[in-house]
PDB file of N, CA and C in Angstrom:
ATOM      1  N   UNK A   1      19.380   6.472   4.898  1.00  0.00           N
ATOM      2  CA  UNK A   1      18.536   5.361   4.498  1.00  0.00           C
ATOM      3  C   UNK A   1      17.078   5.809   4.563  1.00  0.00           C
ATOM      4  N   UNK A   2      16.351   5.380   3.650  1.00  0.00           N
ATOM      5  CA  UNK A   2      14.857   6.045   3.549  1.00  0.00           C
ATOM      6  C   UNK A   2      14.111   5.098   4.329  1.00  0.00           C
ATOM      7  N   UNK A   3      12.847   5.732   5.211  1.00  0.00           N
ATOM      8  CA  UNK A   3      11.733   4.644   5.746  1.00  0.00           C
ATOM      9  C   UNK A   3      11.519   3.782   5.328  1.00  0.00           C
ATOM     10  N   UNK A   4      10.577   4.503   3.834  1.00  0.00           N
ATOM     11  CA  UNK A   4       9.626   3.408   3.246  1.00  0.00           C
ATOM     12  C   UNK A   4      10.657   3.420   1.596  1.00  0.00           C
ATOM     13  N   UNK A   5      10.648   2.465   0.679  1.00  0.00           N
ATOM     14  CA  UNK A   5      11.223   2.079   0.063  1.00  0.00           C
ATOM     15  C   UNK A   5       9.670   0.905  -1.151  1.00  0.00           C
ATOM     16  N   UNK A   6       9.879   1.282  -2.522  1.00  0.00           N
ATOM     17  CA  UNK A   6       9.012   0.593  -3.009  1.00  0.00           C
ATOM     18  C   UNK A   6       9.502   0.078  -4.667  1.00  0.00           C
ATOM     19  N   UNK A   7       9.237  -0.739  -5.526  1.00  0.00           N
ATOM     20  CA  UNK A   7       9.664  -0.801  -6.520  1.00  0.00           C
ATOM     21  C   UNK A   7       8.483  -0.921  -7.642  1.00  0.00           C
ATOM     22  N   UNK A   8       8.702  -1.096  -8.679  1.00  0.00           N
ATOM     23  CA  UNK A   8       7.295  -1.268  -9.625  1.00  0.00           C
ATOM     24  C   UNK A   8       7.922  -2.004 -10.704  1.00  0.00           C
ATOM     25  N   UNK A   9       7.829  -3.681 -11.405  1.00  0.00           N
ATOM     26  CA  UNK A   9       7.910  -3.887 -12.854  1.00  0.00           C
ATOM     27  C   UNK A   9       6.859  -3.741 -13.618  1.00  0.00           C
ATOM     28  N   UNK A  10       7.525  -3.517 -15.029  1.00  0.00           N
ATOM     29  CA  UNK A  10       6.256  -3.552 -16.164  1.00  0.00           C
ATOM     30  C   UNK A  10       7.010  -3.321 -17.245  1.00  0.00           C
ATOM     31  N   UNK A  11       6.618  -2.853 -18.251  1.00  0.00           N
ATOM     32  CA  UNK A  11       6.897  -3.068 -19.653  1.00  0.00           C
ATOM     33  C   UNK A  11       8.745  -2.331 -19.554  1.00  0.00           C
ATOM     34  N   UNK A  12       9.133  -1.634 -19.120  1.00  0.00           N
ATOM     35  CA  UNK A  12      10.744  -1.167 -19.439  1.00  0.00           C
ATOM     36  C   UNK A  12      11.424  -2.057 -18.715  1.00  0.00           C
ATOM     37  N   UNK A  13      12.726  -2.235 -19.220  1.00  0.00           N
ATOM     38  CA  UNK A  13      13.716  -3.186 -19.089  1.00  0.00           C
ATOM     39  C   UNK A  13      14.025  -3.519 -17.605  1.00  0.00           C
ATOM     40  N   UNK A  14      14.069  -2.122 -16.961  1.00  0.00           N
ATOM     41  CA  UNK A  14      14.308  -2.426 -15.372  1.00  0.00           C
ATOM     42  C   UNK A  14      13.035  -1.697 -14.843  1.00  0.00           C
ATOM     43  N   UNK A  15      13.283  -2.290 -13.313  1.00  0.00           N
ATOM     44  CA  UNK A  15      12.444  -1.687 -12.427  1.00  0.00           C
ATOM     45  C   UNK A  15      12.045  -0.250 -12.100  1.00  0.00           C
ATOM     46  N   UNK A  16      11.349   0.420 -11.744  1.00  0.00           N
ATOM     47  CA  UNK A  16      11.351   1.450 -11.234  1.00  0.00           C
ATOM     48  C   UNK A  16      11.423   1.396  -9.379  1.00  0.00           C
ATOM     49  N   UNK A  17      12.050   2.166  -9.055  1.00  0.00           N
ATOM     50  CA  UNK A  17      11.912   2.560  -7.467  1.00  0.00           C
ATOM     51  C   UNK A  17      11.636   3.991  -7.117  1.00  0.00           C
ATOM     52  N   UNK A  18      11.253   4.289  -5.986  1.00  0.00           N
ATOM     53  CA  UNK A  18      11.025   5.248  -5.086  1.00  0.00           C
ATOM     54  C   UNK A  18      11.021   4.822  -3.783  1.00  0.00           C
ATOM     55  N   UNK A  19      11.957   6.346  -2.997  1.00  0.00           N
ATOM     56  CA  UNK A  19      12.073   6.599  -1.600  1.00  0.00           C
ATOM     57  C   UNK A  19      10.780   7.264  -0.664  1.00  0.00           C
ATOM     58  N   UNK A  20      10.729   6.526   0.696  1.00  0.00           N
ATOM     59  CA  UNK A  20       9.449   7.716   1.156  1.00  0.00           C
ATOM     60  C   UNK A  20      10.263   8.132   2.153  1.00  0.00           C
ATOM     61  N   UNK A  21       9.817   9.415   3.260  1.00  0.00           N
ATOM     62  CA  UNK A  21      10.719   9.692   4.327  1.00  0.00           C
ATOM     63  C   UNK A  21       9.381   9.539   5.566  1.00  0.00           C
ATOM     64  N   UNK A  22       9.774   9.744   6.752  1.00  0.00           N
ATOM     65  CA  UNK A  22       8.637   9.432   7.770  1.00  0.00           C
ATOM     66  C   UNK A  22       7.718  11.136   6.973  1.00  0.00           C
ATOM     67  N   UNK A  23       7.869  11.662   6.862  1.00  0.00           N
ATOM     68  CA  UNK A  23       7.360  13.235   6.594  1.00  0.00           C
ATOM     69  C   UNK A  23       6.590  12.842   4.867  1.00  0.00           C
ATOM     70  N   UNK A  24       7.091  12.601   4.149  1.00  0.00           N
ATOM     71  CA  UNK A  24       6.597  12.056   3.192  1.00  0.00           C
ATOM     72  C   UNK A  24       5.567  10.912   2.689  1.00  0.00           C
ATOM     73  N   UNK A  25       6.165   9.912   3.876  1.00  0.00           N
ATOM     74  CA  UNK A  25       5.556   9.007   3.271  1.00  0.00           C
ATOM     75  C   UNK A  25       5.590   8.388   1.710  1.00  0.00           C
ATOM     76  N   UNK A  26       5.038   7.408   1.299  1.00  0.00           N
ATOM     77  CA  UNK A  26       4.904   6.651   0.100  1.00  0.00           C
ATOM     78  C   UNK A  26       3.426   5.805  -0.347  1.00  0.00           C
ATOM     79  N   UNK A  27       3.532   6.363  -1.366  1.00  0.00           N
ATOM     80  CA  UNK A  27       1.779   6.086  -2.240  1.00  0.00           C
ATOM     81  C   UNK A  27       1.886   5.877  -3.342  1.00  0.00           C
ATOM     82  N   UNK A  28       1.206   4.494  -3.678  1.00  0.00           N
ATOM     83  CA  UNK A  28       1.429   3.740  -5.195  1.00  0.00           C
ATOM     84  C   UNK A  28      -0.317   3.633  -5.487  1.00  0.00           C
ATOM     85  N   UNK A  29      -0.632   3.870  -6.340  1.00  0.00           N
ATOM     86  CA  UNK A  29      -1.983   3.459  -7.096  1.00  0.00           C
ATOM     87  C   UNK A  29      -1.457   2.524  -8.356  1.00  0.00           C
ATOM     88  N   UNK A  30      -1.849   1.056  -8.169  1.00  0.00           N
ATOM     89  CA  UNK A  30      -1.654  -0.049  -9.469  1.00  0.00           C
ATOM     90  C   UNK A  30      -3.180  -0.121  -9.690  1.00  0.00           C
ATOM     91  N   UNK A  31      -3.235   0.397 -11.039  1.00  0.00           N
ATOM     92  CA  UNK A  31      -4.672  -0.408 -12.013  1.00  0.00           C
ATOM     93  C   UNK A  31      -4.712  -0.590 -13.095  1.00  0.00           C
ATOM     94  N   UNK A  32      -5.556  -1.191 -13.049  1.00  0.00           N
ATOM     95  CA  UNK A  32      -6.148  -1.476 -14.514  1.00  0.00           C
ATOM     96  C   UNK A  32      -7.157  -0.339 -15.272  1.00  0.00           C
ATOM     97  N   UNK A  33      -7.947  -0.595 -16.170  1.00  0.00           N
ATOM     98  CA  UNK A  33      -9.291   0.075 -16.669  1.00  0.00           C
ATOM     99  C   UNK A  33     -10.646   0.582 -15.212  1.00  0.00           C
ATOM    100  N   UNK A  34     -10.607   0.019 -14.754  1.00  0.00           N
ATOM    101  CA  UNK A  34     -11.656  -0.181 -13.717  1.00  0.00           C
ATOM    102  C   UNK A  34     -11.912  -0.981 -12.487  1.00  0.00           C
ATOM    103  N   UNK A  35     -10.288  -1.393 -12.275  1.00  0.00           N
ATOM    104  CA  UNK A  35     -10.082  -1.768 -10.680  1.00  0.00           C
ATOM    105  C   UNK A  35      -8.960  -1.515 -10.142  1.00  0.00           C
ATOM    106  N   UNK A  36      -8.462  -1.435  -9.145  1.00  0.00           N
ATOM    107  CA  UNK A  36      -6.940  -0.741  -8.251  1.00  0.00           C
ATOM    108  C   UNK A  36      -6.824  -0.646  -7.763  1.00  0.00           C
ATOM    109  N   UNK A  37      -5.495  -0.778  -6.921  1.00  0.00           N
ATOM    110  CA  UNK A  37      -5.461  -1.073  -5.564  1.00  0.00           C
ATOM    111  C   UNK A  37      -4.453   0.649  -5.462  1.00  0.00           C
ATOM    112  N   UNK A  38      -4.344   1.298  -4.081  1.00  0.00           N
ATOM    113  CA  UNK A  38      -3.823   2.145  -3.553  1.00  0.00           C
ATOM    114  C   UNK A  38      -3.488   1.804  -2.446  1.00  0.00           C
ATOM    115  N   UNK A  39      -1.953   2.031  -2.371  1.00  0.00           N
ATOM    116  CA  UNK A  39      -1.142   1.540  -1.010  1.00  0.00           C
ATOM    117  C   UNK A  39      -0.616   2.812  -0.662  1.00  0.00           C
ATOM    118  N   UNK A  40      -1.042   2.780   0.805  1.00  0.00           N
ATOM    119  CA  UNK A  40      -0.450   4.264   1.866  1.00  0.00           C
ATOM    120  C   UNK A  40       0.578   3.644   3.010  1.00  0.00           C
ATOM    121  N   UNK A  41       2.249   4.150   2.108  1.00  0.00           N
ATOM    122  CA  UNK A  41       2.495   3.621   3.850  1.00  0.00           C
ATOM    123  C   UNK A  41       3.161   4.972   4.693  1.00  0.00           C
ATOM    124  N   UNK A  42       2.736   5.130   5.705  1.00  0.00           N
ATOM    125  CA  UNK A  42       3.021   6.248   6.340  1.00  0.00           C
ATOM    126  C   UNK A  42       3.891   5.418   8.278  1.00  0.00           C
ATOM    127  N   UNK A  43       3.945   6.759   8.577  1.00  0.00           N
ATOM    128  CA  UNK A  43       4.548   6.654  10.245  1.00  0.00           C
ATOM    129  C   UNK A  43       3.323   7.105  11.017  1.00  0.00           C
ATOM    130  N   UNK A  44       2.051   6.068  11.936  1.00  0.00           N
ATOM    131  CA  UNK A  44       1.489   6.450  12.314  1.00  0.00           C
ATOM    132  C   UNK A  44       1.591   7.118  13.512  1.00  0.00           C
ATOM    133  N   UNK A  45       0.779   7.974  14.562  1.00  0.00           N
ATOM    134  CA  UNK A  45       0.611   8.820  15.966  1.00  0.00           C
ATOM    135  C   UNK A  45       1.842   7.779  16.570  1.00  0.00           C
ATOM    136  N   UNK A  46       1.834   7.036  16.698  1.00  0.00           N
ATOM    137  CA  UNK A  46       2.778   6.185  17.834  1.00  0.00           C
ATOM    138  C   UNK A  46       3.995   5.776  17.159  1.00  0.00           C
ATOM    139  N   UNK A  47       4.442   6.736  16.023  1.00  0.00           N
ATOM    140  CA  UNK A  47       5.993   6.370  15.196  1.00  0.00           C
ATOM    141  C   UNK A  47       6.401   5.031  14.636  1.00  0.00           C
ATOM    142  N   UNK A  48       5.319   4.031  14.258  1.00  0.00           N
ATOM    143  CA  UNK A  48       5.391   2.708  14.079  1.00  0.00           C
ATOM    144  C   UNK A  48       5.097   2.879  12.380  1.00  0.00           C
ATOM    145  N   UNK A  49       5.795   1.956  11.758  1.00  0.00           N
ATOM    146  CA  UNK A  49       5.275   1.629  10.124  1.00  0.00           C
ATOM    147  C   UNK A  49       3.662   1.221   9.924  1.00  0.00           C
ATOM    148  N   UNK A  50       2.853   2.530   9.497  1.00  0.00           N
ATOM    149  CA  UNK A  50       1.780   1.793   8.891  1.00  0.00           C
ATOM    150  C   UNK A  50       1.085   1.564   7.304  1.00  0.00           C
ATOM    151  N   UNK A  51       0.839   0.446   7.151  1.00  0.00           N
ATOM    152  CA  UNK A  51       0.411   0.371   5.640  1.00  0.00           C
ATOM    153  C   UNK A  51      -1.293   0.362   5.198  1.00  0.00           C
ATOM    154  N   UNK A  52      -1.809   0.930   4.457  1.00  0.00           N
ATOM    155  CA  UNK A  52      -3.107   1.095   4.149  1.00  0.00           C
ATOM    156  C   UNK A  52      -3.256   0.342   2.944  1.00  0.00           C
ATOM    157  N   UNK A  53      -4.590  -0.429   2.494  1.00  0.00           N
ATOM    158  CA  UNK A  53      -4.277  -0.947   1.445  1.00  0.00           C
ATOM    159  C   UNK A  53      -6.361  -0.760   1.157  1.00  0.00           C
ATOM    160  N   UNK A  54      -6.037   0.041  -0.411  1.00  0.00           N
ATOM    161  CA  UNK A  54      -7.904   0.319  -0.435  1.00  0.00           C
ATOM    162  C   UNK A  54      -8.093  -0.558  -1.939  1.00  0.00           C
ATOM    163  N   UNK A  55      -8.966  -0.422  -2.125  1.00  0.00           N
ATOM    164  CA  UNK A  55      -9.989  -0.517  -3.429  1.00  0.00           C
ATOM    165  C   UNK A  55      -9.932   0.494  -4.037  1.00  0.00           C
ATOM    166  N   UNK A  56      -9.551   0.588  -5.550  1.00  0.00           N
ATOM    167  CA  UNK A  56     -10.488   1.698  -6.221  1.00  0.00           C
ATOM    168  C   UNK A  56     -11.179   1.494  -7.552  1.00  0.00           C
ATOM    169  N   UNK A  57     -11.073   2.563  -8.095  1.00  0.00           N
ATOM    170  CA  UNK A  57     -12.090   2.160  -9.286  1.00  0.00           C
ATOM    171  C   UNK A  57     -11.416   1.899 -10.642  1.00  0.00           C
ATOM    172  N   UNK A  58     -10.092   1.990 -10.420  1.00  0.00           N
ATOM    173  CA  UNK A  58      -8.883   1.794 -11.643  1.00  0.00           C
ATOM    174  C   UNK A  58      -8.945   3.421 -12.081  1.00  0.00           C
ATOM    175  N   UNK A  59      -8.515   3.555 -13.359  1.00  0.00           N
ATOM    176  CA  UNK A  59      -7.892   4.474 -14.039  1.00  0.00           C
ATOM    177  C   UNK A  59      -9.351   5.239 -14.040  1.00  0.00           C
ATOM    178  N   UNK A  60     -10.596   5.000 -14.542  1.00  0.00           N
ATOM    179  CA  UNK A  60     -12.018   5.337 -14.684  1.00  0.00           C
ATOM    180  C   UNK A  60     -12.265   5.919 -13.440  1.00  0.00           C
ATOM    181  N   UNK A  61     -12.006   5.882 -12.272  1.00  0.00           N
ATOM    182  CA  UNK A  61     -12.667   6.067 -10.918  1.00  0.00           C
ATOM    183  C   UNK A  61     -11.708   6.198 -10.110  1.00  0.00           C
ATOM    184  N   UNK A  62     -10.612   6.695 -10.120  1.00  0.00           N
ATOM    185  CA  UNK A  62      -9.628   6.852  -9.129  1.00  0.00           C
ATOM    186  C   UNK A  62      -9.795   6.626  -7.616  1.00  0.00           C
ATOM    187  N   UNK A  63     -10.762   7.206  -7.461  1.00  0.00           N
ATOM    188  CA  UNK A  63     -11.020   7.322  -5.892  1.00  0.00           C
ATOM    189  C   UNK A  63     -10.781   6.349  -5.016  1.00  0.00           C
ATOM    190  N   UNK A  64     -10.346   6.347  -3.408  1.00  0.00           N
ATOM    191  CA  UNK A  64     -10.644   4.984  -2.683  1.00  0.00           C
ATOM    192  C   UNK A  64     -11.919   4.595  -2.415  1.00  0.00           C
ATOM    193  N   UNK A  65     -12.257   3.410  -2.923  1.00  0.00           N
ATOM    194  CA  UNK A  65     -13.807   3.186  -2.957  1.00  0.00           C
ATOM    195  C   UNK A  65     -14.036   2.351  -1.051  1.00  0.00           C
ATOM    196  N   UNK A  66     -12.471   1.325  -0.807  1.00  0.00           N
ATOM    197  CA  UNK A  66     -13.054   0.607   0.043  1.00  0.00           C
ATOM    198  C   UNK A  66     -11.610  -0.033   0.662  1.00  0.00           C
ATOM    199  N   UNK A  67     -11.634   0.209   2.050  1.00  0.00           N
ATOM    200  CA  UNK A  67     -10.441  -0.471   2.613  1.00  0.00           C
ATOM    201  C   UNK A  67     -10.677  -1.601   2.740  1.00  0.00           C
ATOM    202  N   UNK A  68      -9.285  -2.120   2.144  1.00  0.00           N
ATOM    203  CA  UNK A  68      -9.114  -3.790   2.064  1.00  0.00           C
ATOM    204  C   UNK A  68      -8.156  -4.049   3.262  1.00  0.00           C
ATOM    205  N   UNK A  69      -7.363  -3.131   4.062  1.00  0.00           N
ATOM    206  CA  UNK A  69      -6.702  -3.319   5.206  1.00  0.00           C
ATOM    207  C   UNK A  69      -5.946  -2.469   5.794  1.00  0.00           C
ATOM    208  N   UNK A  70      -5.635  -2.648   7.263  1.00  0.00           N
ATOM    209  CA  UNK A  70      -4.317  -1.887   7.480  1.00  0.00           C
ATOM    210  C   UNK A  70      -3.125  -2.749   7.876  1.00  0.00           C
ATOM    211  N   UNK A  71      -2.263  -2.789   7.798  1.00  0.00           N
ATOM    212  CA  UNK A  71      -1.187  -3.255   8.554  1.00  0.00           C
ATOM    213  C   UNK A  71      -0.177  -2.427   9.317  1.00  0.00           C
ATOM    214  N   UNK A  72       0.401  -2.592  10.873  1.00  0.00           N
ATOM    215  CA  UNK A  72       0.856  -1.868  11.583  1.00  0.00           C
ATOM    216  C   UNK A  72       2.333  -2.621  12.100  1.00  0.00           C
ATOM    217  N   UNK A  73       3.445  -2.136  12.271  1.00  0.00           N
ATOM    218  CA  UNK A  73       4.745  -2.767  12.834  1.00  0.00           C
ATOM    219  C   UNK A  73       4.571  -2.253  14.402  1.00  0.00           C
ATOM    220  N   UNK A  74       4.269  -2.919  15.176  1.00  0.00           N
ATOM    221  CA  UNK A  74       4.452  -2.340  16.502  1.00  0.00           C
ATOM    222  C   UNK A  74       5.474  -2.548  17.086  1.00  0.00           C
ATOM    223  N   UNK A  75       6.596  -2.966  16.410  1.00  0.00           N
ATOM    224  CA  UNK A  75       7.652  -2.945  17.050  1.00  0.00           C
ATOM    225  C   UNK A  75       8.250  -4.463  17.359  1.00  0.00           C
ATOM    226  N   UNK A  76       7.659  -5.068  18.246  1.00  0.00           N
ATOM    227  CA  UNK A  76       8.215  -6.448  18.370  1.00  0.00           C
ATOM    228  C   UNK A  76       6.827  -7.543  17.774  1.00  0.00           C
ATOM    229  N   UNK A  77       5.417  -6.746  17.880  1.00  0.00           N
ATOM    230  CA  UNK A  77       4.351  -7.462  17.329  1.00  0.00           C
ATOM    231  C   UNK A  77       3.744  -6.803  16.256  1.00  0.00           C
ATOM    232  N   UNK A  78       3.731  -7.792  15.435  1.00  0.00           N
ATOM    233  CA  UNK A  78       2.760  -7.501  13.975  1.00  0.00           C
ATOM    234  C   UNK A  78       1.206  -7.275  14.393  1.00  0.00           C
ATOM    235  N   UNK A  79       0.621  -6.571  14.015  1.00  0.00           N
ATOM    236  CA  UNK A  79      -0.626  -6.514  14.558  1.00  0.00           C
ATOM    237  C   UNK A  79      -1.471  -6.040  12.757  1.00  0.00           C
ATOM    238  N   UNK A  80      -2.297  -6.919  12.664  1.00  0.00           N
ATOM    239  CA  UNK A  80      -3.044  -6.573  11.190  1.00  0.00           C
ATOM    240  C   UNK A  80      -4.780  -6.567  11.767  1.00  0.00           C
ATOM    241  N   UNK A  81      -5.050  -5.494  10.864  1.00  0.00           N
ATOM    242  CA  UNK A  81      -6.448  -5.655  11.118  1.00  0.00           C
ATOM    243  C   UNK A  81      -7.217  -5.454   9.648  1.00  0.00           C
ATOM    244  N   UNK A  82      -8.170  -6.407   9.065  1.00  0.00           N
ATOM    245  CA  UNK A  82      -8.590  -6.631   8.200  1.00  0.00           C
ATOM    246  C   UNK A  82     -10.303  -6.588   8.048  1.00  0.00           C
ATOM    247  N   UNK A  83     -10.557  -5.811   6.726  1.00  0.00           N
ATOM    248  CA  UNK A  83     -11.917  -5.581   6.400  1.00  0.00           C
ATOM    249  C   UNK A  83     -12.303  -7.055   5.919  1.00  0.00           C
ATOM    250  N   UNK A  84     -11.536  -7.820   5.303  1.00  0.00           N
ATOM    251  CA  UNK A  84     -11.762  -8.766   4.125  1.00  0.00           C
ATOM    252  C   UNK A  84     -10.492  -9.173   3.647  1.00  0.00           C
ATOM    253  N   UNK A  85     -10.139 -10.274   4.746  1.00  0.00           N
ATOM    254  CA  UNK A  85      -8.454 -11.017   4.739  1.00  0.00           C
ATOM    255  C   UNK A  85      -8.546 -11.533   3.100  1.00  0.00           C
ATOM    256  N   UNK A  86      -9.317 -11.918   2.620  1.00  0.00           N
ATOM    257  CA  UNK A  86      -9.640 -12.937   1.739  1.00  0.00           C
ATOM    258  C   UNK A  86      -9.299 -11.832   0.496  1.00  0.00           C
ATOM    259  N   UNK A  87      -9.755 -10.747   0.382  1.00  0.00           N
ATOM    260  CA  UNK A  87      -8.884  -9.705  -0.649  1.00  0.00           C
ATOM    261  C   UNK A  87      -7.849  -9.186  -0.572  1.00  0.00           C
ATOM    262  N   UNK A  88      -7.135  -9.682   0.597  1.00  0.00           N
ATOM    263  CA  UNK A  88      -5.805  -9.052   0.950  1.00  0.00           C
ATOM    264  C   UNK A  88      -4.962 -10.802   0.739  1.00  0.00           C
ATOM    265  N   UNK A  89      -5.269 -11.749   0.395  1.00  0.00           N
ATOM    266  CA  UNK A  89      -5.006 -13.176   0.121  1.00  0.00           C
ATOM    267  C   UNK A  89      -4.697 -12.595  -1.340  1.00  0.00           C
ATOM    268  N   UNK A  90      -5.677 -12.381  -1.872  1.00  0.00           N
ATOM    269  CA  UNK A  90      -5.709 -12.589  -3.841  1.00  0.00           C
ATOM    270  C   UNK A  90      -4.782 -11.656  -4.057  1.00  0.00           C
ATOM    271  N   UNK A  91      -4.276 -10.782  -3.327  1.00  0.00           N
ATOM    272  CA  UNK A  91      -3.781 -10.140  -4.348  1.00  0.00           C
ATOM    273  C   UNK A  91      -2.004  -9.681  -3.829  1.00  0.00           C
ATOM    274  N   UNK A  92      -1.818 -10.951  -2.500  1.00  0.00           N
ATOM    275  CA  UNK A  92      -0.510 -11.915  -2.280  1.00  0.00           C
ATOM    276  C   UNK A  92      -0.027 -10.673  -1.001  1.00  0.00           C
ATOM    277  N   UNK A  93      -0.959  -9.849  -0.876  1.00  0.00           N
ATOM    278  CA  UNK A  93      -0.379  -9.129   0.702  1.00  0.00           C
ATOM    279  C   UNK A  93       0.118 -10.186   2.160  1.00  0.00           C
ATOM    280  N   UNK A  94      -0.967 -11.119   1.970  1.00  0.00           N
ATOM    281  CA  UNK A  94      -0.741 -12.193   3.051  1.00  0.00           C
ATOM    282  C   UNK A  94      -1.079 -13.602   2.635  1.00  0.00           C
TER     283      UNK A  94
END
């Protein structure tokens, strides 16, 4: 069974998926022309699920311009820590 696990719809009939492993990890960049989000989810220092979630510049600007959050599984407590909950609202993370 894989760690991290992700899917993607859009224009073909079915979904796409991909597997991550703790060693691998899993990384999606969704954009547009000139905005995008990049999701990192990895196994952080303390072996717990963590998710990264940035800003970028879309297809024009690839880069991470700006973290919009992290989220961490600690095991029995959720623990989130947020730059700007309110961009992690719009775009249905929380």
């Amino acid at each position: 069974m894989s760690r991290f696990y992700g899917t993607i719809k859009g224009q073909a009939k079915t979904d796409a998926s991909r597997r991550g492993s703790p060693n691998s990890g899993l990384v999606a960049h969704i954009r547009g022309w000139d905005i995008g989000i990049r999701v990192y989810c990895r196994v952080d220092k303390y072996g717990n699920d963590s998710i990264s979630v940035f800003r970028t510049g879309g297809s024009n600007d690839p880069d991470d311009k700006q973290l919009l959050g992290d989220i961490s599984d600690c095991r029995n407590e959720e623990v989130k820590r947020y730059s700007n909950p309110t961009d992690l609202r719009a775009i249905g993370l929380i």
